[in-house]
Protein backbone atom coordinates (compact mmCIF):
# COMPACT_ATOMS: atom_id res chain seq x y z
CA UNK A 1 12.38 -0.15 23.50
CA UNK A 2 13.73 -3.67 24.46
CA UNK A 3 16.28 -3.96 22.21
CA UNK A 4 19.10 -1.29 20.12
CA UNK A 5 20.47 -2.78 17.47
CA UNK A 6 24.16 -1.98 16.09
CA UNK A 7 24.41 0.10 12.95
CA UNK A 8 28.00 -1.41 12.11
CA UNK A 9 26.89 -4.08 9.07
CA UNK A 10 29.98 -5.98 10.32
CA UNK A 11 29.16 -6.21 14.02
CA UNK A 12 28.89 -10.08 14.16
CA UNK A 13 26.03 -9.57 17.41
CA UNK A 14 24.13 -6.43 16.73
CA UNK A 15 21.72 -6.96 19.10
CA UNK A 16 21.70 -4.85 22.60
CA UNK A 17 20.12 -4.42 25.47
CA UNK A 18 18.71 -0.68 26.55
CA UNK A 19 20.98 -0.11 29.42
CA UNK A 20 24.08 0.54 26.88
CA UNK A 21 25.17 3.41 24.68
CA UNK A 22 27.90 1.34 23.03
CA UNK A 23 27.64 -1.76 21.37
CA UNK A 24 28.96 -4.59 23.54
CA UNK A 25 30.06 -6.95 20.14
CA UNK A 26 31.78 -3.92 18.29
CA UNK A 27 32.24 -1.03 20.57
CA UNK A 28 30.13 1.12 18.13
CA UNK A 29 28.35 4.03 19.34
CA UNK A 30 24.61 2.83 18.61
CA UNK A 31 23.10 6.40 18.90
CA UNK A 32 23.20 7.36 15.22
CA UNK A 33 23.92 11.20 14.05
CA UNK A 34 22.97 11.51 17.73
CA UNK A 35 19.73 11.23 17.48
CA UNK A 36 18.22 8.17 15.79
CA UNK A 37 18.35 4.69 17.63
CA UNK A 38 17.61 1.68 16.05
CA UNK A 39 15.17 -0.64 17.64
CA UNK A 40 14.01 -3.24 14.98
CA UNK A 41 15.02 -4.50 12.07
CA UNK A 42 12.60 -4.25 8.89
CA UNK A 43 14.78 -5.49 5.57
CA UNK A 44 17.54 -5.91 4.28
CA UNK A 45 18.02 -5.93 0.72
CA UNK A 46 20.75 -5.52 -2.01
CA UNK A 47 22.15 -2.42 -1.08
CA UNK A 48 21.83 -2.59 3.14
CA UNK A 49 19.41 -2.29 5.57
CA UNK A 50 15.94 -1.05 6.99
CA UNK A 51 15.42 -0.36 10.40
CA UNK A 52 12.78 1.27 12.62
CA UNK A 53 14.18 3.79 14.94
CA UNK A 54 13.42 6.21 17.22
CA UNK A 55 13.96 10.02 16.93
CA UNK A 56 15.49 11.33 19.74
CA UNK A 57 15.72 14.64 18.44
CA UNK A 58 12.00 14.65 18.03
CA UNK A 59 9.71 13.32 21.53
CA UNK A 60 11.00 9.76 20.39
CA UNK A 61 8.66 9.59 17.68
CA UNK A 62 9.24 6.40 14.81
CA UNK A 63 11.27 7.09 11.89
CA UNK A 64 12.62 4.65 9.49
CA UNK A 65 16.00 4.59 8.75
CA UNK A 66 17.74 2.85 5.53
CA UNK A 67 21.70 2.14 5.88
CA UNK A 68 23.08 2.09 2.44
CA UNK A 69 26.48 0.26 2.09
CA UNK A 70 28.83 1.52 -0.45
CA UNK A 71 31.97 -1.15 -1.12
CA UNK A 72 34.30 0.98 -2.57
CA UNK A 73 37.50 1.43 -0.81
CA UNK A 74 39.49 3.72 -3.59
CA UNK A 75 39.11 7.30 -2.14
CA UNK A 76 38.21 9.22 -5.50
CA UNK A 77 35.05 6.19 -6.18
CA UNK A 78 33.77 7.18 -3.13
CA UNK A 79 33.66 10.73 -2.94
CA UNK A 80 31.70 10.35 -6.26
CA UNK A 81 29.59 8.56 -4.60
CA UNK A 82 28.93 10.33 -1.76
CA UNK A 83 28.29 13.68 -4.00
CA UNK A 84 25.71 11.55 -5.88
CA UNK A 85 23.80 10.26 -2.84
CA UNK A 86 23.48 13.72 -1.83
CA UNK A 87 22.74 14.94 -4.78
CA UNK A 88 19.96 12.59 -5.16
CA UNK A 89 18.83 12.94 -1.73
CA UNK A 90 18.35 16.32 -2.12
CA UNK A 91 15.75 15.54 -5.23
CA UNK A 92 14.01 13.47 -2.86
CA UNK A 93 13.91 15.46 -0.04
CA UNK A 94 12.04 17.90 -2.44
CA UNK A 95 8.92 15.33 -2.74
CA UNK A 96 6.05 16.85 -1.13
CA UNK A 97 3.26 14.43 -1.68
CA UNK A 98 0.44 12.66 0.42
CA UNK A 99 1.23 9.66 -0.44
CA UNK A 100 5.21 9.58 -0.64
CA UNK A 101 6.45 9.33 2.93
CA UNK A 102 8.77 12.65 3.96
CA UNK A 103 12.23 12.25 3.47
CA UNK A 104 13.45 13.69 6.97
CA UNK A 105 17.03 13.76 6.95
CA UNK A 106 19.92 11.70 5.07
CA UNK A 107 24.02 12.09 5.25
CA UNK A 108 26.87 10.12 5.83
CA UNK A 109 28.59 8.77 8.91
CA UNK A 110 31.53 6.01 9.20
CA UNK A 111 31.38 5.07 5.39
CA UNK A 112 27.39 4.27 5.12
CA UNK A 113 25.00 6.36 3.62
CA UNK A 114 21.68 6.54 5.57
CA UNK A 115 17.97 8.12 4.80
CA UNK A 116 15.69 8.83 7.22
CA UNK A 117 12.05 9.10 6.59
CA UNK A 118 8.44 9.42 8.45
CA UNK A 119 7.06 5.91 9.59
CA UNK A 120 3.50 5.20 8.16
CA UNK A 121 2.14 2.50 10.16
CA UNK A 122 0.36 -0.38 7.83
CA UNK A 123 1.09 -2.91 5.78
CA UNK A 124 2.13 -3.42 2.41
CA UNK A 125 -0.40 -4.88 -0.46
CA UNK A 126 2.14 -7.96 -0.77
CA UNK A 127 1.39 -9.42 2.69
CA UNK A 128 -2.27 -8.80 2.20
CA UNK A 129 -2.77 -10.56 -1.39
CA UNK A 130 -0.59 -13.20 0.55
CA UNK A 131 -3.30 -13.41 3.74
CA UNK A 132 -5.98 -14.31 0.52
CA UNK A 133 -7.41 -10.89 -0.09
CA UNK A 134 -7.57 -11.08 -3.96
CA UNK A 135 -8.78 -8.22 -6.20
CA UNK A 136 -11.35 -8.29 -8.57
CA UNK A 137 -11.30 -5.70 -11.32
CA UNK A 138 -13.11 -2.63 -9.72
CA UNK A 139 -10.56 -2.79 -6.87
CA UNK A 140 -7.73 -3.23 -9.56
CA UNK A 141 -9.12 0.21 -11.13
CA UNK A 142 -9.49 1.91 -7.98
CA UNK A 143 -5.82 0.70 -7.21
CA UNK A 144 -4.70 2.58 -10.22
CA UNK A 145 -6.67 5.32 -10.18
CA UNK A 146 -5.39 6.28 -6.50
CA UNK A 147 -1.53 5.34 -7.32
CA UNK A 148 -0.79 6.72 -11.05
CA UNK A 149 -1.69 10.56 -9.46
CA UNK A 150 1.36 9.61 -7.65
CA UNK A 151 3.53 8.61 -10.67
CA UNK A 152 1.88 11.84 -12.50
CA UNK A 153 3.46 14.14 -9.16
CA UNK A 154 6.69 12.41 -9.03
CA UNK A 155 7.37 12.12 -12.81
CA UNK A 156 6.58 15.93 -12.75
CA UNK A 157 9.90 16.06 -10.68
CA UNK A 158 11.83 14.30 -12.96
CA UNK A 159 12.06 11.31 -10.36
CA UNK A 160 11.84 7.72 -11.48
CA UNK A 161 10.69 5.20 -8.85
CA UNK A 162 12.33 2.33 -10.16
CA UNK A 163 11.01 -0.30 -7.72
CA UNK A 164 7.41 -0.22 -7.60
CA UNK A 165 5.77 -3.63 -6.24
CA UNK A 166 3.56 -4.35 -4.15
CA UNK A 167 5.66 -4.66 -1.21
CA UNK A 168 6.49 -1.43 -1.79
CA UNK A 169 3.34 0.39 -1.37
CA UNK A 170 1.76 0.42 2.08
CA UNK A 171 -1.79 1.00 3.50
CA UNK A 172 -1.84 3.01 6.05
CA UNK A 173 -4.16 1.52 9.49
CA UNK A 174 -6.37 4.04 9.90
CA UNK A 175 -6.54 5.75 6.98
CA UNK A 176 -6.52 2.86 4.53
CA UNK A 177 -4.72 5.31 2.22
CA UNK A 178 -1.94 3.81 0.00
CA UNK A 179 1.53 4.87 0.50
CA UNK A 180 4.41 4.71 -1.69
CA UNK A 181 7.54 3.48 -0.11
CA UNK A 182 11.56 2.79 -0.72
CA UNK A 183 12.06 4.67 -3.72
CA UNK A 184 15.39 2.79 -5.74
CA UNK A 185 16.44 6.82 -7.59
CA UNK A 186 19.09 7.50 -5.18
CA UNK A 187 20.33 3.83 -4.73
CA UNK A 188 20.05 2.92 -8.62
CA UNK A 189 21.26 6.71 -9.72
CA UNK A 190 24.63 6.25 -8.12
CA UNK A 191 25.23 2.39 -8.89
CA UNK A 192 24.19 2.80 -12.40
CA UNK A 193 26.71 6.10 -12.53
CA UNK A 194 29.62 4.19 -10.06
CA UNK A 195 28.97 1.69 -12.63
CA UNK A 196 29.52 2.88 -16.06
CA UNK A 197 33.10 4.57 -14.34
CA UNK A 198 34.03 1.41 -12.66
CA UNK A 199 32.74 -1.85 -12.05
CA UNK A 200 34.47 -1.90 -8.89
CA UNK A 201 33.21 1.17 -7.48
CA UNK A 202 29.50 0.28 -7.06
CA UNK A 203 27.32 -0.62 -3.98
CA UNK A 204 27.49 -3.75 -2.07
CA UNK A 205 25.16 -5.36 -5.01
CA UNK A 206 23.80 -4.97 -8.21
CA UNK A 207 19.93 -4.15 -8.02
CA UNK A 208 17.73 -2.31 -10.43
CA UNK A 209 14.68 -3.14 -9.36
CA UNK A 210 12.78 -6.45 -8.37
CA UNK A 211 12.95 -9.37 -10.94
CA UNK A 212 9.31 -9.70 -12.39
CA UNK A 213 8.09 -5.96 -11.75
CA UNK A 214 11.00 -4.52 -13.45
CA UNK A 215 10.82 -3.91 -17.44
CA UNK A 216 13.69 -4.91 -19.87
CA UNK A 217 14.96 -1.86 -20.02
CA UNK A 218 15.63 -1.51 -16.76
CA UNK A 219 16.93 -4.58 -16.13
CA UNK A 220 19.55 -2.76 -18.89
CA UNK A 221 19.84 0.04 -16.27
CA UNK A 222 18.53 2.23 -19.01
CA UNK A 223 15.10 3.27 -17.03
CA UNK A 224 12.56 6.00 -18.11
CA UNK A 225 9.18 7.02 -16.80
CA UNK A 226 6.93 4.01 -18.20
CA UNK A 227 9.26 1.67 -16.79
CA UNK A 228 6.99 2.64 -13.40
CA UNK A 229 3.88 2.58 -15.70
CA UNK A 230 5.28 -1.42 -16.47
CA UNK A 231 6.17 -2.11 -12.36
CA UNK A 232 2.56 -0.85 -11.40
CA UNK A 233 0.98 -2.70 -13.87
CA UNK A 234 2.57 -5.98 -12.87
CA UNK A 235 1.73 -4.81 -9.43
CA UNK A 236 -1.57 -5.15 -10.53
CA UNK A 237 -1.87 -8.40 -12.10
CA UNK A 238 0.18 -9.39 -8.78
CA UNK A 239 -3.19 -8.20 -6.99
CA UNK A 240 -5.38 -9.92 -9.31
CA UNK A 241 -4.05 -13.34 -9.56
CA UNK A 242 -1.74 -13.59 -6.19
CA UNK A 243 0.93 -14.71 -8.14
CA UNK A 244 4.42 -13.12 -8.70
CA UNK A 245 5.12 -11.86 -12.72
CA UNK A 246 7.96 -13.92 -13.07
CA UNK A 247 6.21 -16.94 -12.61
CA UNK A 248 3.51 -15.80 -15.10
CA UNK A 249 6.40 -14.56 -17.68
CA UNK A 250 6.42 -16.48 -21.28
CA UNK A 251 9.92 -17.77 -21.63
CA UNK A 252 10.04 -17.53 -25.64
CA UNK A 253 8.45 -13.86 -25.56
CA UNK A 254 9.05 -12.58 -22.23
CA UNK A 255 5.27 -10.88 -21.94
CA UNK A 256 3.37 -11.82 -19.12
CA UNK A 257 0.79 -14.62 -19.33
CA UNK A 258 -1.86 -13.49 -16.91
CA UNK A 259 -5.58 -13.43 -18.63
CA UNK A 260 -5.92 -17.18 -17.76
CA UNK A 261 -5.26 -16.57 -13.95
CA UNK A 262 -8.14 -13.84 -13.09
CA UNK A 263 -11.61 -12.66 -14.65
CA UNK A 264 -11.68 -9.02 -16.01
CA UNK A 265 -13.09 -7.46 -19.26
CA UNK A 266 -11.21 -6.91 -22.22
CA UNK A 267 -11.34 -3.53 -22.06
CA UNK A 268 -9.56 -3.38 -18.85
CA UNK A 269 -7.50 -6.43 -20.13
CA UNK A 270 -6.14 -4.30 -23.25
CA UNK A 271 -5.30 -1.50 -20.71
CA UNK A 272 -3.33 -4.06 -17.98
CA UNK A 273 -1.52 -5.16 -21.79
CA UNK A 274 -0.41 -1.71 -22.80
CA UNK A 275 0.81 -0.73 -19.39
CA UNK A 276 3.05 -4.35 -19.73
CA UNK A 277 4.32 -3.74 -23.34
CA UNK A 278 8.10 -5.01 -23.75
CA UNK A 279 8.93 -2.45 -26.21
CA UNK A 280 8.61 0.80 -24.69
CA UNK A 281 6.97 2.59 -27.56
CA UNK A 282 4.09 0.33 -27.30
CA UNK A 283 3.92 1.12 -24.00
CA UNK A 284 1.84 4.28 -22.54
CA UNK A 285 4.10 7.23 -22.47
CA UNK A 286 2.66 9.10 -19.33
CA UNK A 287 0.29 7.78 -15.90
CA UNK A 288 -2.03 10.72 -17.50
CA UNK A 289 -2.42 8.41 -20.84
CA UNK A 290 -3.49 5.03 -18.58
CA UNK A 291 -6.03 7.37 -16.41
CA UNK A 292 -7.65 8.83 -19.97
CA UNK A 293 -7.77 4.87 -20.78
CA UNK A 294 -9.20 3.38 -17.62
CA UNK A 295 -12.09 6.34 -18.32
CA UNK A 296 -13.49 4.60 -21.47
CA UNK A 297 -13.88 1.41 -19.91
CA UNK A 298 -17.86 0.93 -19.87
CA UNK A 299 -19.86 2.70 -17.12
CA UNK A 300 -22.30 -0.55 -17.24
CA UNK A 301 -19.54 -2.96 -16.37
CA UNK A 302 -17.94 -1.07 -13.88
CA UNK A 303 -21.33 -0.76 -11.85
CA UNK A 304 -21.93 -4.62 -12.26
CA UNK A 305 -18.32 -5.83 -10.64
CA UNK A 306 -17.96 -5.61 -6.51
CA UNK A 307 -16.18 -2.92 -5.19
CA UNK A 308 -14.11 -5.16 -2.78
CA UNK A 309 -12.06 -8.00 -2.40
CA UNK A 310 -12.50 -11.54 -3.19
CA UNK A 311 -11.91 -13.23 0.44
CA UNK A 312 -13.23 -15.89 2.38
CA UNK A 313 -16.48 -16.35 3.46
CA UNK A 314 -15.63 -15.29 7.53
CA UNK A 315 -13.82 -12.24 5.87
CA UNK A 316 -16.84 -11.08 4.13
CA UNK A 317 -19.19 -11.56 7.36
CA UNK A 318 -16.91 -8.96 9.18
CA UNK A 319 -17.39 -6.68 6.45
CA UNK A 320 -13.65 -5.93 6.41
CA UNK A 321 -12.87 -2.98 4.37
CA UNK A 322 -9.40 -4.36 2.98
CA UNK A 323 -9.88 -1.16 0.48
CA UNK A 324 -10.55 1.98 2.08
CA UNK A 325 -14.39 2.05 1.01
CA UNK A 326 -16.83 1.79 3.28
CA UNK A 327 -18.99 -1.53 3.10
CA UNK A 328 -21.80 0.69 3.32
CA UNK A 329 -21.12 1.58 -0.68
CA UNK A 330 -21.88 -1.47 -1.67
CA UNK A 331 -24.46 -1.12 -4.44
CA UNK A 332 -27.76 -2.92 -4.10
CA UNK A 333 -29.72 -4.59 -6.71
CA UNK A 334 -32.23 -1.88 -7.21
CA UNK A 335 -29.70 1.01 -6.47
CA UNK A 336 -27.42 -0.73 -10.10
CA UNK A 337 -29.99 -1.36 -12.19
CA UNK A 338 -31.73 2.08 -11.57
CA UNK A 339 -28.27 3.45 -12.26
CA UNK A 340 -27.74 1.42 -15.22
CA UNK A 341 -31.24 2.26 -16.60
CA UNK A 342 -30.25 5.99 -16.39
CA UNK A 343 -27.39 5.67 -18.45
CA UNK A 344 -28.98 3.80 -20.84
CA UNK A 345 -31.76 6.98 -21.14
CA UNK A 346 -29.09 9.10 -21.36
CA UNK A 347 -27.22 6.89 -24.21
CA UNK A 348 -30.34 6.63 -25.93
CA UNK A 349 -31.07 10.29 -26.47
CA UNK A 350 -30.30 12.09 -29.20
CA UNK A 351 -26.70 13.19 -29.91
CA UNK A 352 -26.20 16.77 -30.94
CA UNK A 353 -22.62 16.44 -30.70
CA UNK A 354 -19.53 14.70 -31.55
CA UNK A 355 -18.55 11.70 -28.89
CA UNK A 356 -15.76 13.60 -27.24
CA UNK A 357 -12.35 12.65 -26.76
CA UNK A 358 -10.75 10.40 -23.92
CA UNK A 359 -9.55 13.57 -22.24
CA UNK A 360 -13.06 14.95 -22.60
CA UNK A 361 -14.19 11.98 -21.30
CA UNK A 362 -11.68 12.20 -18.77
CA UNK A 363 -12.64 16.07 -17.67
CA UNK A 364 -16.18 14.81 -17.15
CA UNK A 365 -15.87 12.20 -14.78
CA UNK A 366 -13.81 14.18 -12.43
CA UNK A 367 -15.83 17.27 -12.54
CA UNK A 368 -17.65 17.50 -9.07
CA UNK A 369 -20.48 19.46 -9.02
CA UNK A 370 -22.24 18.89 -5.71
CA UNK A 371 -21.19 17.65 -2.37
CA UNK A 372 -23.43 14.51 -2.93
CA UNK A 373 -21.01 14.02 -5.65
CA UNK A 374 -18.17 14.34 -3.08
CA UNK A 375 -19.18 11.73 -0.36
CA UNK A 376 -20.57 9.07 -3.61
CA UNK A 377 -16.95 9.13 -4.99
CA UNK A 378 -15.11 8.36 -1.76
CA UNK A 379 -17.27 5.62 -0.56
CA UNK A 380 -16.31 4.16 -4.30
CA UNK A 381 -12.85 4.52 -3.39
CA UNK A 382 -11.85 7.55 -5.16
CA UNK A 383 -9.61 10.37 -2.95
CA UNK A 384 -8.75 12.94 -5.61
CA UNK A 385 -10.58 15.90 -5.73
CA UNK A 386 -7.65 17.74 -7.23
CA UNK A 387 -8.17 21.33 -9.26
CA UNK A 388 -12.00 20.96 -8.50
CA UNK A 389 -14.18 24.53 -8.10
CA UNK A 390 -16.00 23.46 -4.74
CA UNK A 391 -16.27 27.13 -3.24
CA UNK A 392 -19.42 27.23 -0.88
CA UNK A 393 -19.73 23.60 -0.63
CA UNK A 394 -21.50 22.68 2.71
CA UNK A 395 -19.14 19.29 4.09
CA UNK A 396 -19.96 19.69 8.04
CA UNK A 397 -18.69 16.96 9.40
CA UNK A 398 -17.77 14.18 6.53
CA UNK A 399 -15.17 11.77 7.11
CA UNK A 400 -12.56 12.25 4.32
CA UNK A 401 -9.43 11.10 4.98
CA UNK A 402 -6.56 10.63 2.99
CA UNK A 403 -8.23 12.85 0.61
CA UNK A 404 -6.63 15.41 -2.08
CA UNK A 405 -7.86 19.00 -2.81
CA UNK A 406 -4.90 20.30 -4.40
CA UNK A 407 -5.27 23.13 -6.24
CA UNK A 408 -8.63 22.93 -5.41
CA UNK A 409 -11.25 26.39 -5.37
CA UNK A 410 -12.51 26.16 -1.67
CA UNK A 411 -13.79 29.95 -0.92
CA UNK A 412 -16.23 29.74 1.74
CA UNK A 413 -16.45 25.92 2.08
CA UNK A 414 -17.98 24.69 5.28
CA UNK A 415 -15.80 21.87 6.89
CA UNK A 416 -16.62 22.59 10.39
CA UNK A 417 -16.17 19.37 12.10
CA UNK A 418 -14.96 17.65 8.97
CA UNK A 419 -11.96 14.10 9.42
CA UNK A 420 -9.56 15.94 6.92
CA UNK A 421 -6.74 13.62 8.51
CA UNK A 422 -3.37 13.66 6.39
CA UNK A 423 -5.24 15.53 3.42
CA UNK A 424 -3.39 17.26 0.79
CA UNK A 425 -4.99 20.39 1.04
CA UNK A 426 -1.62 21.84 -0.63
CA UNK A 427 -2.36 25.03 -3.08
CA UNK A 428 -5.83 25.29 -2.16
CA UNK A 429 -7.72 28.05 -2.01
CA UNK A 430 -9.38 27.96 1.52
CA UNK A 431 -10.44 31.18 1.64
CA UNK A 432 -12.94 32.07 4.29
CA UNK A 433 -13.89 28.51 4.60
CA UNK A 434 -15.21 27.09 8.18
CA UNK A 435 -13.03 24.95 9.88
CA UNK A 436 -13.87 25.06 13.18
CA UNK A 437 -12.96 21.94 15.20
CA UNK A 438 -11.89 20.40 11.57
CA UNK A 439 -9.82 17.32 12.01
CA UNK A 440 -6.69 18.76 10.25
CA UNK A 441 -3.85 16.17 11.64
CA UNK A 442 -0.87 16.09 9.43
CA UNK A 443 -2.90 17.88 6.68
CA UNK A 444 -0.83 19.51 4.25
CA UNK A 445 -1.24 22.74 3.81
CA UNK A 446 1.54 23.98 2.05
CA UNK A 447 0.86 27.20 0.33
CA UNK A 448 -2.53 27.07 0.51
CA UNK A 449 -4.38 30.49 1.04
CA UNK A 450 -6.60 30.39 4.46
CA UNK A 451 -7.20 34.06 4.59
CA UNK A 452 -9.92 34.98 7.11
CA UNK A 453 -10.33 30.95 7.34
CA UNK A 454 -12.07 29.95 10.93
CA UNK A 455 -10.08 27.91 12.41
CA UNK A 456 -11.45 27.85 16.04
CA UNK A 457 -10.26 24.43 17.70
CA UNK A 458 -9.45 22.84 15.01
CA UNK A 459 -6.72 19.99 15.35
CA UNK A 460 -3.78 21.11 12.92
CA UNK A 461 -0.85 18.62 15.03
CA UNK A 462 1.73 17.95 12.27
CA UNK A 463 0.14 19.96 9.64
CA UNK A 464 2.25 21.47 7.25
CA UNK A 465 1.51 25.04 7.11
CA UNK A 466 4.61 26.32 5.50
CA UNK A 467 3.82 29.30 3.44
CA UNK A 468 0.41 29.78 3.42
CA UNK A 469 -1.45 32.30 3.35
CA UNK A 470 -3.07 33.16 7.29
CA UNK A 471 -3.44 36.81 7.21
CA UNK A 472 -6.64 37.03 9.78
CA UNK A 473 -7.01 32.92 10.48
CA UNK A 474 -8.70 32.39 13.43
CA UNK A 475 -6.34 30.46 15.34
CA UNK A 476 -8.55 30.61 18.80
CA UNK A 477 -7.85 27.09 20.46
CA UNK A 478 -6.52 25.32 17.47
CA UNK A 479 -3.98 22.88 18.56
CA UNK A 480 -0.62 23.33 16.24
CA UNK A 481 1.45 20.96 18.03
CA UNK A 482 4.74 20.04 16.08
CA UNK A 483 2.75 21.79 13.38
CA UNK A 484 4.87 23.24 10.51
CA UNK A 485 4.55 27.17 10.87
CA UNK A 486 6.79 30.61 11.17
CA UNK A 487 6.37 32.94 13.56
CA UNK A 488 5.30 35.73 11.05
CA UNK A 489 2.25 33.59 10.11
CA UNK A 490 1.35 33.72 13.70
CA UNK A 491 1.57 37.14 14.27
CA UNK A 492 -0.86 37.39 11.16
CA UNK A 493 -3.13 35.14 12.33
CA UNK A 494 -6.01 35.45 15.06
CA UNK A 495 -4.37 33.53 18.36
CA UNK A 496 -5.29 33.95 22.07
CA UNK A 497 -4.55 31.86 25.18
CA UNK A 498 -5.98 28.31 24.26
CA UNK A 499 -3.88 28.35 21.09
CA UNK A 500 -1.79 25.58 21.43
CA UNK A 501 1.19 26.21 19.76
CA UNK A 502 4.02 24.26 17.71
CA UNK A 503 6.56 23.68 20.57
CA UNK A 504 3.07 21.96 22.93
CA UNK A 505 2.77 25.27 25.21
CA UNK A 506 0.09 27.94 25.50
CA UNK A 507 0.22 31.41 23.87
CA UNK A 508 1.05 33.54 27.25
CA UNK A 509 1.73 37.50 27.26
């Protein structure tokens, strides 16, 4: 740290040096809740300010921390308020998802509101269609189909986003897995509430999203779960053209004019226009509608069109994976037509059934039936293997990432040596599986069943382990540092001396 910066959103200098504990412009104590110290600013927006801290309370790891400043000074406006932020908070706090940073802590001190969440280290899709890295219309798809899981997970919780865009969604450095940041449900929820009881009584400033990703209606503060079907879809034409919504917006009909700016089929084309409907019954109703839609565009077409970015010719020499594929998936010419030429055989045989249904359709792209299967769709960009049977698969040593097996069958499954880094693994059935010296890293594992699972040095630092299942685990040497797990599951679980255990010490008799 080099610098602590002042909390008090009135300190006119709020910049320190390390050698203080109190601010030397406003005498304010700059140890937050104390534990969390401010070291950078990030944003500041409508309603306050984003910072990256330090946890004190935790080895100093980053956190983020967002100051939310209320302007109400009449005492009954702001205990509403204050009941609604932590009423909201406590939805959010709730999220358990890969790709939703973890709400840590939030509460109140001297007036401002403040959330604290996990720091993901990358940077957000805004600054990287702004440094020239352009989609083209497989990477728009793959976009989509690795964010609207998210929308499915958090509309399941009756949570609205309210401010997707693409500065809002980060890619994680080393992963390359997107993230989905600053959610606007507790800010919006008690302005739009504050609001309707007095106009007085709201935050600092009126925001309900960002101008351009935000539909009509909730410009109207009257949001419901398409309006974050409409925001991600403008977050896509955002990635395909590189040019904000509201400067592609139609003044006389308020619909976006986009088509002219980028190249992409109609099909895909009709499903971009149905995500961006004005009126909301036009609209798709659910993320599970545009993923049943984005399945019928033609296999043919989707084979033909690069699976990266559209960058300069030095970018494309260093092979840079912008998208989290591997360059190494890049098609060749004889690998797509011999593709293509098996579909057509396929096509052209004959049909002794009816053409199924989207979800049908849907159902049969995602069904993974070999392990092949498993390492084809990741180096095409694809990370959910959600509710998949996979029990026996042999996956010694793949690199997967980022990746989802929620819900997922897993009995016996041989990941010994597997990169499983920050996978959801949450739900699964992990039965018996191998996974000795198994990258496991943040990994959530939330109730997943790892019954008479080998774990035998396996790295399992951060990994959320609350509630599963690890009757009989061997534990032997796995490192659980900071990990999330009870002492009952321990005594359950097969442990001996090199078992490194949550608080960074030994097991010792």
């Amino acid at each position: 740290m080099s610098v602590i910066y002042c909390l008090n959103p009135h300190c006119e200098n709020p910049q320190n040096d390390t050698k203080t504990r109190k601010c030397r412009s406003c005498g304010s104590n700059l140890i937050l809740h104390k534990r969390y110290v401010a070291i950078k600013k990030i944003g500041k927006g409508g309603f306050g300010t984003t910072y990256l801290a330090v946890d004190m309370g935790n080895k100093n790891k980053y956190c983020v921390v967002k100051q939310l400043e209320p302007a109400t000074t009449n005492p009954e406006s702001y205990s509403t308020a204050l009941d609604l932020f932590n009423r909201e908070a406590k939805t959010m706090a709730k999220l358990e998802h890969s790709q939703i940073p973890k709400l840590i802590d939030y509460f109140e001190e001297k007036e401002q509101f403040y959330l604290i969440q996990d720091f993901i280290l990358g940077r957000d899709l805004e600054r990287e269609v702004k440094k020239g890295k352009i989609y083209q219309e497989s990477s728009a798809k793959n976009f989509l189909r690795n964010m609207l899981p998210v929308l499915q997970y958090i509309h399941s919780q009756k949570v609205i986003h309210r401010d997707i865009k693409p500065g809002n969604i980060l890619r994680e450095k080393e992963t390359k897995k997107l993230f989905l940041i600053d959610f606007g449900a507790v800010k919006e929820e008690v302005n739009t509430k504050l609001m309707n009881a007095s106009p007085q009584s709201a935050f600092t400033k009126i925001s309900v999203g960002t101008m351009g990703f935000a539909p009509p209606e909730q410009l109207a503060m009257r949001p419901v779960y398409s309006s974050d079907i409409y925001a991600l879809g403008a977050t896509c034409i955002f990635l395909l053209t590189g040019k904000a919504p509201k400067d592609l917006c139609d003044v006389e009909t308020g619909e976006l004019a986009w088509e002219t700016h980028t190249n992409v089929t109609n099909t895909f084309a009709k499903v971009l226009n149905k995500m961006l409907e004005i009126d909301v019954k036009k609209r798709f109703n659910s993320a599970d509608e545009v993923l049943q839609a984005l399945d019928l565009v033609p296999y043919e077409q989707e084979l033909a069109e690069s699976m990266f970015f559209t960058t300069n010719t030095k970018e494309k020499s260093q092979n840079e994976d912008t998208d989290g594929n591997d360059s190494s998936s890049n098609l060749t010419t004889h690998n797509l037509a011999d593709a293509i030429r098996k579909r057509r055989e396929k096509q052209n045989q004959p049909q002794t059934q009816k053409t199924p249904t989207p979800a049908h359709l849907n159902a049969q792209k995602l069904q993974i039936n070999s392990p092949e299967m498993i390492v084809q769709e990741y180096r095409r960009g694809n990370r959910n293997f959600s509710q998949q049977t996979l029990n026996g698969f042999d996956l010694e040593g793949l690199k997967l990432p980022g990746s989802s097996f929620s819900q997922s069958k897993l009995i016996g499954v041989n990941f010994q040596k597997a990169n499983l880094y920050r996978t959801n693994l949450v739900g699964a059935n992990l039965a018996q599986a191998n996974l000795r010296e198994a990258v496991l890293k943040r990994a959530e594992l939330y109730k997943a069943n790892l019954k008479n699972a080998d774990l035998q040095g396996a790295d399992l630092q951060k990994a959320n382990l609350q509630e599963a299942s690890l009757k009989d685990a061997n534990l032997c040497g796995a490192n659980l540092s900071e990990a999330k797990i009870d002492d009952e599951q321990l005594r359950l679980a097969k442990t001996n001396w090199r078992t490194i255990l949550p608080n960074g010490k030994r097991k010792w008799w």
